[in-house]
Protein backbone atom coordinates (compact mmCIF):
# COMPACT_ATOMS: atom_id res chain seq x y z
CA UNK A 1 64.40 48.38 150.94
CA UNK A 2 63.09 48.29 154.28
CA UNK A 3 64.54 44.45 154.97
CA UNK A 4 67.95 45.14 153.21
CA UNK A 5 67.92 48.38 155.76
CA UNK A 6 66.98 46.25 158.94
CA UNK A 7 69.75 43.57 157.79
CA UNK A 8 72.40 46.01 157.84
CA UNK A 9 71.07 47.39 160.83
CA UNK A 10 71.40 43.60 162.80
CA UNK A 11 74.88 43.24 161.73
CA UNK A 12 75.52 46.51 163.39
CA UNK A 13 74.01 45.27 166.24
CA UNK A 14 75.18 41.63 166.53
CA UNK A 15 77.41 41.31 169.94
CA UNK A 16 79.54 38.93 168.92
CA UNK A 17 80.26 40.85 165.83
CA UNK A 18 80.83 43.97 167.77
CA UNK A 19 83.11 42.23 170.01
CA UNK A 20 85.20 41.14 167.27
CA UNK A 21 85.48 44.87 166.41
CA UNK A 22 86.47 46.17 169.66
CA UNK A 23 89.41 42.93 170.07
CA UNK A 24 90.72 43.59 166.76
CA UNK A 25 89.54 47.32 166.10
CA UNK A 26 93.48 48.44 167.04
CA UNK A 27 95.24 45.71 164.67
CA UNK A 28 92.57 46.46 161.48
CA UNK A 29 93.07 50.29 162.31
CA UNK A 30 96.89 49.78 162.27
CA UNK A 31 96.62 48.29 158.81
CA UNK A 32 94.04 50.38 157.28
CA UNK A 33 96.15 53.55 158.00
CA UNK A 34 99.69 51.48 156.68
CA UNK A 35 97.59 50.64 153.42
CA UNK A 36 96.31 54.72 153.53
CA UNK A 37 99.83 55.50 152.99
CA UNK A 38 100.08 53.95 150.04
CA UNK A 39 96.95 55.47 148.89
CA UNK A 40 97.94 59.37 149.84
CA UNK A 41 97.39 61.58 146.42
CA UNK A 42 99.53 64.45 147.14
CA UNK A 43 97.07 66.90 145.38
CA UNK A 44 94.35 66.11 147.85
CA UNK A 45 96.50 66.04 151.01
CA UNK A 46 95.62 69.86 151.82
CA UNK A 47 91.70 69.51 151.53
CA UNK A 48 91.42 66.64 153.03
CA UNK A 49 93.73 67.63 156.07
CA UNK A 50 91.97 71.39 156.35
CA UNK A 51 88.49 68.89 156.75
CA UNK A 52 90.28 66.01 159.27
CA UNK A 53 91.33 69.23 161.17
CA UNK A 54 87.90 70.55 161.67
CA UNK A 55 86.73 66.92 163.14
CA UNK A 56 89.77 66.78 165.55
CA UNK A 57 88.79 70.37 167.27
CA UNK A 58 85.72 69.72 166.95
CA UNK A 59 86.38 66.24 168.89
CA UNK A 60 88.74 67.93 170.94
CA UNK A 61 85.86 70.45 171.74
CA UNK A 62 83.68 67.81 172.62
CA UNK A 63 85.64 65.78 175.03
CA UNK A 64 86.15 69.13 176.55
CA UNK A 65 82.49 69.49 177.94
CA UNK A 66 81.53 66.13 177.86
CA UNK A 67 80.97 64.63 181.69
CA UNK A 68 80.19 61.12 180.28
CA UNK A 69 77.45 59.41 182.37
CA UNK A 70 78.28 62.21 185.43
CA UNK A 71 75.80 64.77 184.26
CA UNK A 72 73.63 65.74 181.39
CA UNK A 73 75.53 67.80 178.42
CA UNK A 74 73.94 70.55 176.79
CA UNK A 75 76.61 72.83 176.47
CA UNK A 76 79.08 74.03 174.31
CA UNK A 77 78.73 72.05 171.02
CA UNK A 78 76.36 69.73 172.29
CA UNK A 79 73.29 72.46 172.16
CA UNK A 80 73.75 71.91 168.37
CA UNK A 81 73.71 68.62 168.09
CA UNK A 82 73.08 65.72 170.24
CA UNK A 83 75.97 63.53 168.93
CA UNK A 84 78.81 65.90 168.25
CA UNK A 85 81.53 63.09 169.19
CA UNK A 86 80.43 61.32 166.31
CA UNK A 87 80.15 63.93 163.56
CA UNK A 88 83.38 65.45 164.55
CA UNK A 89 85.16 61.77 164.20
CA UNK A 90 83.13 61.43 161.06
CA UNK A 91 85.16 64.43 159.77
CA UNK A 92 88.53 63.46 161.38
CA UNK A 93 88.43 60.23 159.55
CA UNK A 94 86.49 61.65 156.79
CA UNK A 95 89.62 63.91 155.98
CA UNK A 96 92.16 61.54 156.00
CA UNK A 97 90.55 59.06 153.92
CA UNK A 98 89.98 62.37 151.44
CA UNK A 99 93.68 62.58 151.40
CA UNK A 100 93.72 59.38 148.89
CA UNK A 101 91.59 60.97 146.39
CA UNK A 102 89.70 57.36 146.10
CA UNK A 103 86.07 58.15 145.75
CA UNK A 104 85.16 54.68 145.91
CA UNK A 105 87.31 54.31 149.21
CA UNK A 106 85.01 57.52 150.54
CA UNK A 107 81.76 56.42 149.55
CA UNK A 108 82.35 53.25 151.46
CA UNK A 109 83.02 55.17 154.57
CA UNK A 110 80.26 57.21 154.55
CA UNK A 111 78.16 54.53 154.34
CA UNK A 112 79.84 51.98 157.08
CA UNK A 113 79.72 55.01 159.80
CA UNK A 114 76.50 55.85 158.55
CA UNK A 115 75.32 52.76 160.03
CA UNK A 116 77.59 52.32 162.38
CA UNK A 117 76.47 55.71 164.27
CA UNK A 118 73.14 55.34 164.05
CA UNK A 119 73.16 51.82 165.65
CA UNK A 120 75.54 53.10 168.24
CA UNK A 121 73.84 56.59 169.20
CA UNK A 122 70.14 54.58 169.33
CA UNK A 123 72.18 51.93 171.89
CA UNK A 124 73.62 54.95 173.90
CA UNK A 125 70.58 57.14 173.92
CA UNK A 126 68.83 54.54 175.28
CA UNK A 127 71.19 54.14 178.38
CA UNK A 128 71.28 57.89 178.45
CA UNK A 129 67.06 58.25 178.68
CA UNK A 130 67.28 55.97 181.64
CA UNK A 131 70.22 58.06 183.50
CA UNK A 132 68.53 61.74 182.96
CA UNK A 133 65.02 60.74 182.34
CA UNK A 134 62.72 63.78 181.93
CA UNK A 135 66.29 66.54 181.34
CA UNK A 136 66.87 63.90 178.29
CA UNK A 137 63.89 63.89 177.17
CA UNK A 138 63.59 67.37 177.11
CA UNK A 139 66.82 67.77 175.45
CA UNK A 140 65.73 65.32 172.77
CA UNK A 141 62.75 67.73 171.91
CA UNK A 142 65.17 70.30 171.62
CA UNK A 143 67.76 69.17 169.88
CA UNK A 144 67.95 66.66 166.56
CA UNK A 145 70.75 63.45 166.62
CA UNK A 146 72.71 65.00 163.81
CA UNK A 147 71.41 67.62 162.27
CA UNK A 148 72.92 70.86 164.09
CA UNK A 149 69.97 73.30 164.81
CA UNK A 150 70.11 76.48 167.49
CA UNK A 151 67.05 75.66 169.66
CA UNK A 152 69.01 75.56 172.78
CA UNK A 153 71.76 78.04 171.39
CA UNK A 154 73.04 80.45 174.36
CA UNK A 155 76.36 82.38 173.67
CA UNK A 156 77.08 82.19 177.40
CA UNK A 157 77.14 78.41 177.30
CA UNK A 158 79.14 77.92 174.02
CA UNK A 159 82.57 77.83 175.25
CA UNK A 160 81.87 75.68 177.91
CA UNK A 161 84.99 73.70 178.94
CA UNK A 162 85.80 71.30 181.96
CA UNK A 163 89.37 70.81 183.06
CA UNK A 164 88.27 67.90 185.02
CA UNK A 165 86.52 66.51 181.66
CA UNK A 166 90.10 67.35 179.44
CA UNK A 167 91.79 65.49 182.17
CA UNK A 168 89.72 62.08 182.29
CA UNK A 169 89.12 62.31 178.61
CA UNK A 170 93.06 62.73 177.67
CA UNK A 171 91.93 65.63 175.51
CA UNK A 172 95.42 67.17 174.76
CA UNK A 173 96.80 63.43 174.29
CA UNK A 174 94.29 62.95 171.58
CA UNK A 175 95.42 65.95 169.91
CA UNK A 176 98.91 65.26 170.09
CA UNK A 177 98.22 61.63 168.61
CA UNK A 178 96.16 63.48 165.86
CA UNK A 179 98.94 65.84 165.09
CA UNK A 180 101.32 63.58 165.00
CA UNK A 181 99.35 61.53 162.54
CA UNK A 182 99.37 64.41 160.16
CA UNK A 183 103.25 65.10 160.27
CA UNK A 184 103.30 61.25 159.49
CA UNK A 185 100.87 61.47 156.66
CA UNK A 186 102.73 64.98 154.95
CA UNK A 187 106.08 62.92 155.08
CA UNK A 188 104.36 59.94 153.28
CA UNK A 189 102.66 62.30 150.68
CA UNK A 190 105.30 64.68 150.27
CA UNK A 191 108.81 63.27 151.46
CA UNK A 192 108.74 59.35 151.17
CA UNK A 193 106.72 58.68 148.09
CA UNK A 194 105.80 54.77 148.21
């Protein structure tokens, strides 16, 4: 199990592979959402929406403390949980994909970002250890990858946000995007049955 696990784990990690993904990540996202729409299963729309709409707050919420590479972030939802950014996409995505009813299509999922954040989030804590040192450190001995615990948990730090971080991160863009999305996705599922 252990050499199946490390396989998957060096695809993940391949650079060439993952440069692939990042040319063509728009074009493959463009036609995964087209072929989505002619998945959408009009009695799971609402369940899956009410969980995409957690992950985009919580995303929004995210990239509205987060000072990415600038300083250390331990505020706001990120005394939970170490990687926020990627739960809360987990669940953005995670709802949408709902929306189709496929189980199949969901299992999938689960198990490609599984990997996929795991790989990622050892890559960036690695780059993050040698920007904050001993504060990361710390934090990491506080605070699990995924798991959300209250170690660190101070109600004075929860709503912590940064106008300069909603700026640079194009926080209220990103919502309107997300939005949008869903007024595009009820009109498939409801309106325009394909």
């Amino acid at each position: 199990m252990s050499d199946i696990m490390d396989r998957i784990n060096s695809v993940f990690n391949n650079p060439r592979l993952r440069g692939l993904f990042l040319k063509s990540r728009l074009p493959l996202g463009i036609i995964f959402s087209v072929w989505l729409l002619f998945l959408l299963d009009p009695a799971w729309f609402y369940p899956g929406l009410a969980v995409s709409i957690c992950g985009a707050f919580l995303q929004a919420w995210c990239m509205s403390t987060i000072r990415t590479k600038k300083k250390l972030t331990t505020t706001g939802p990120y005394m939970f949980v170490r990687n926020p950014m990627y739960l809360s996409r987990f669940l953005l995505v995670l709802g949408i994909i709902l929306m189709t009813g496929c189980i199949w299509l969901i299992v999938v999922y689960v198990g490609v970002y599984y990997f996929y954040m795991v790989n990622r989030v050892k890559r960036e804590e690695k780059i993050l250890s040698e920007l904050f040192g001993a504060d990361y450190a710390s934090y990491c001995a506080d605070v699990h990858p995924y798991i959300p615990g209250f170690v660190r948990f101070d109600a004075l730090k929860l709503v912590s946000l940064n106008r300069e971080s909603i700026r640079e991160n194009h926080v209220l863009e990103n919502l309107a995007v997300v939005f949008c999305g869903y007024v595009v996705l009820y009109i498939f599922a409801f309106v325009w049955r394909i």
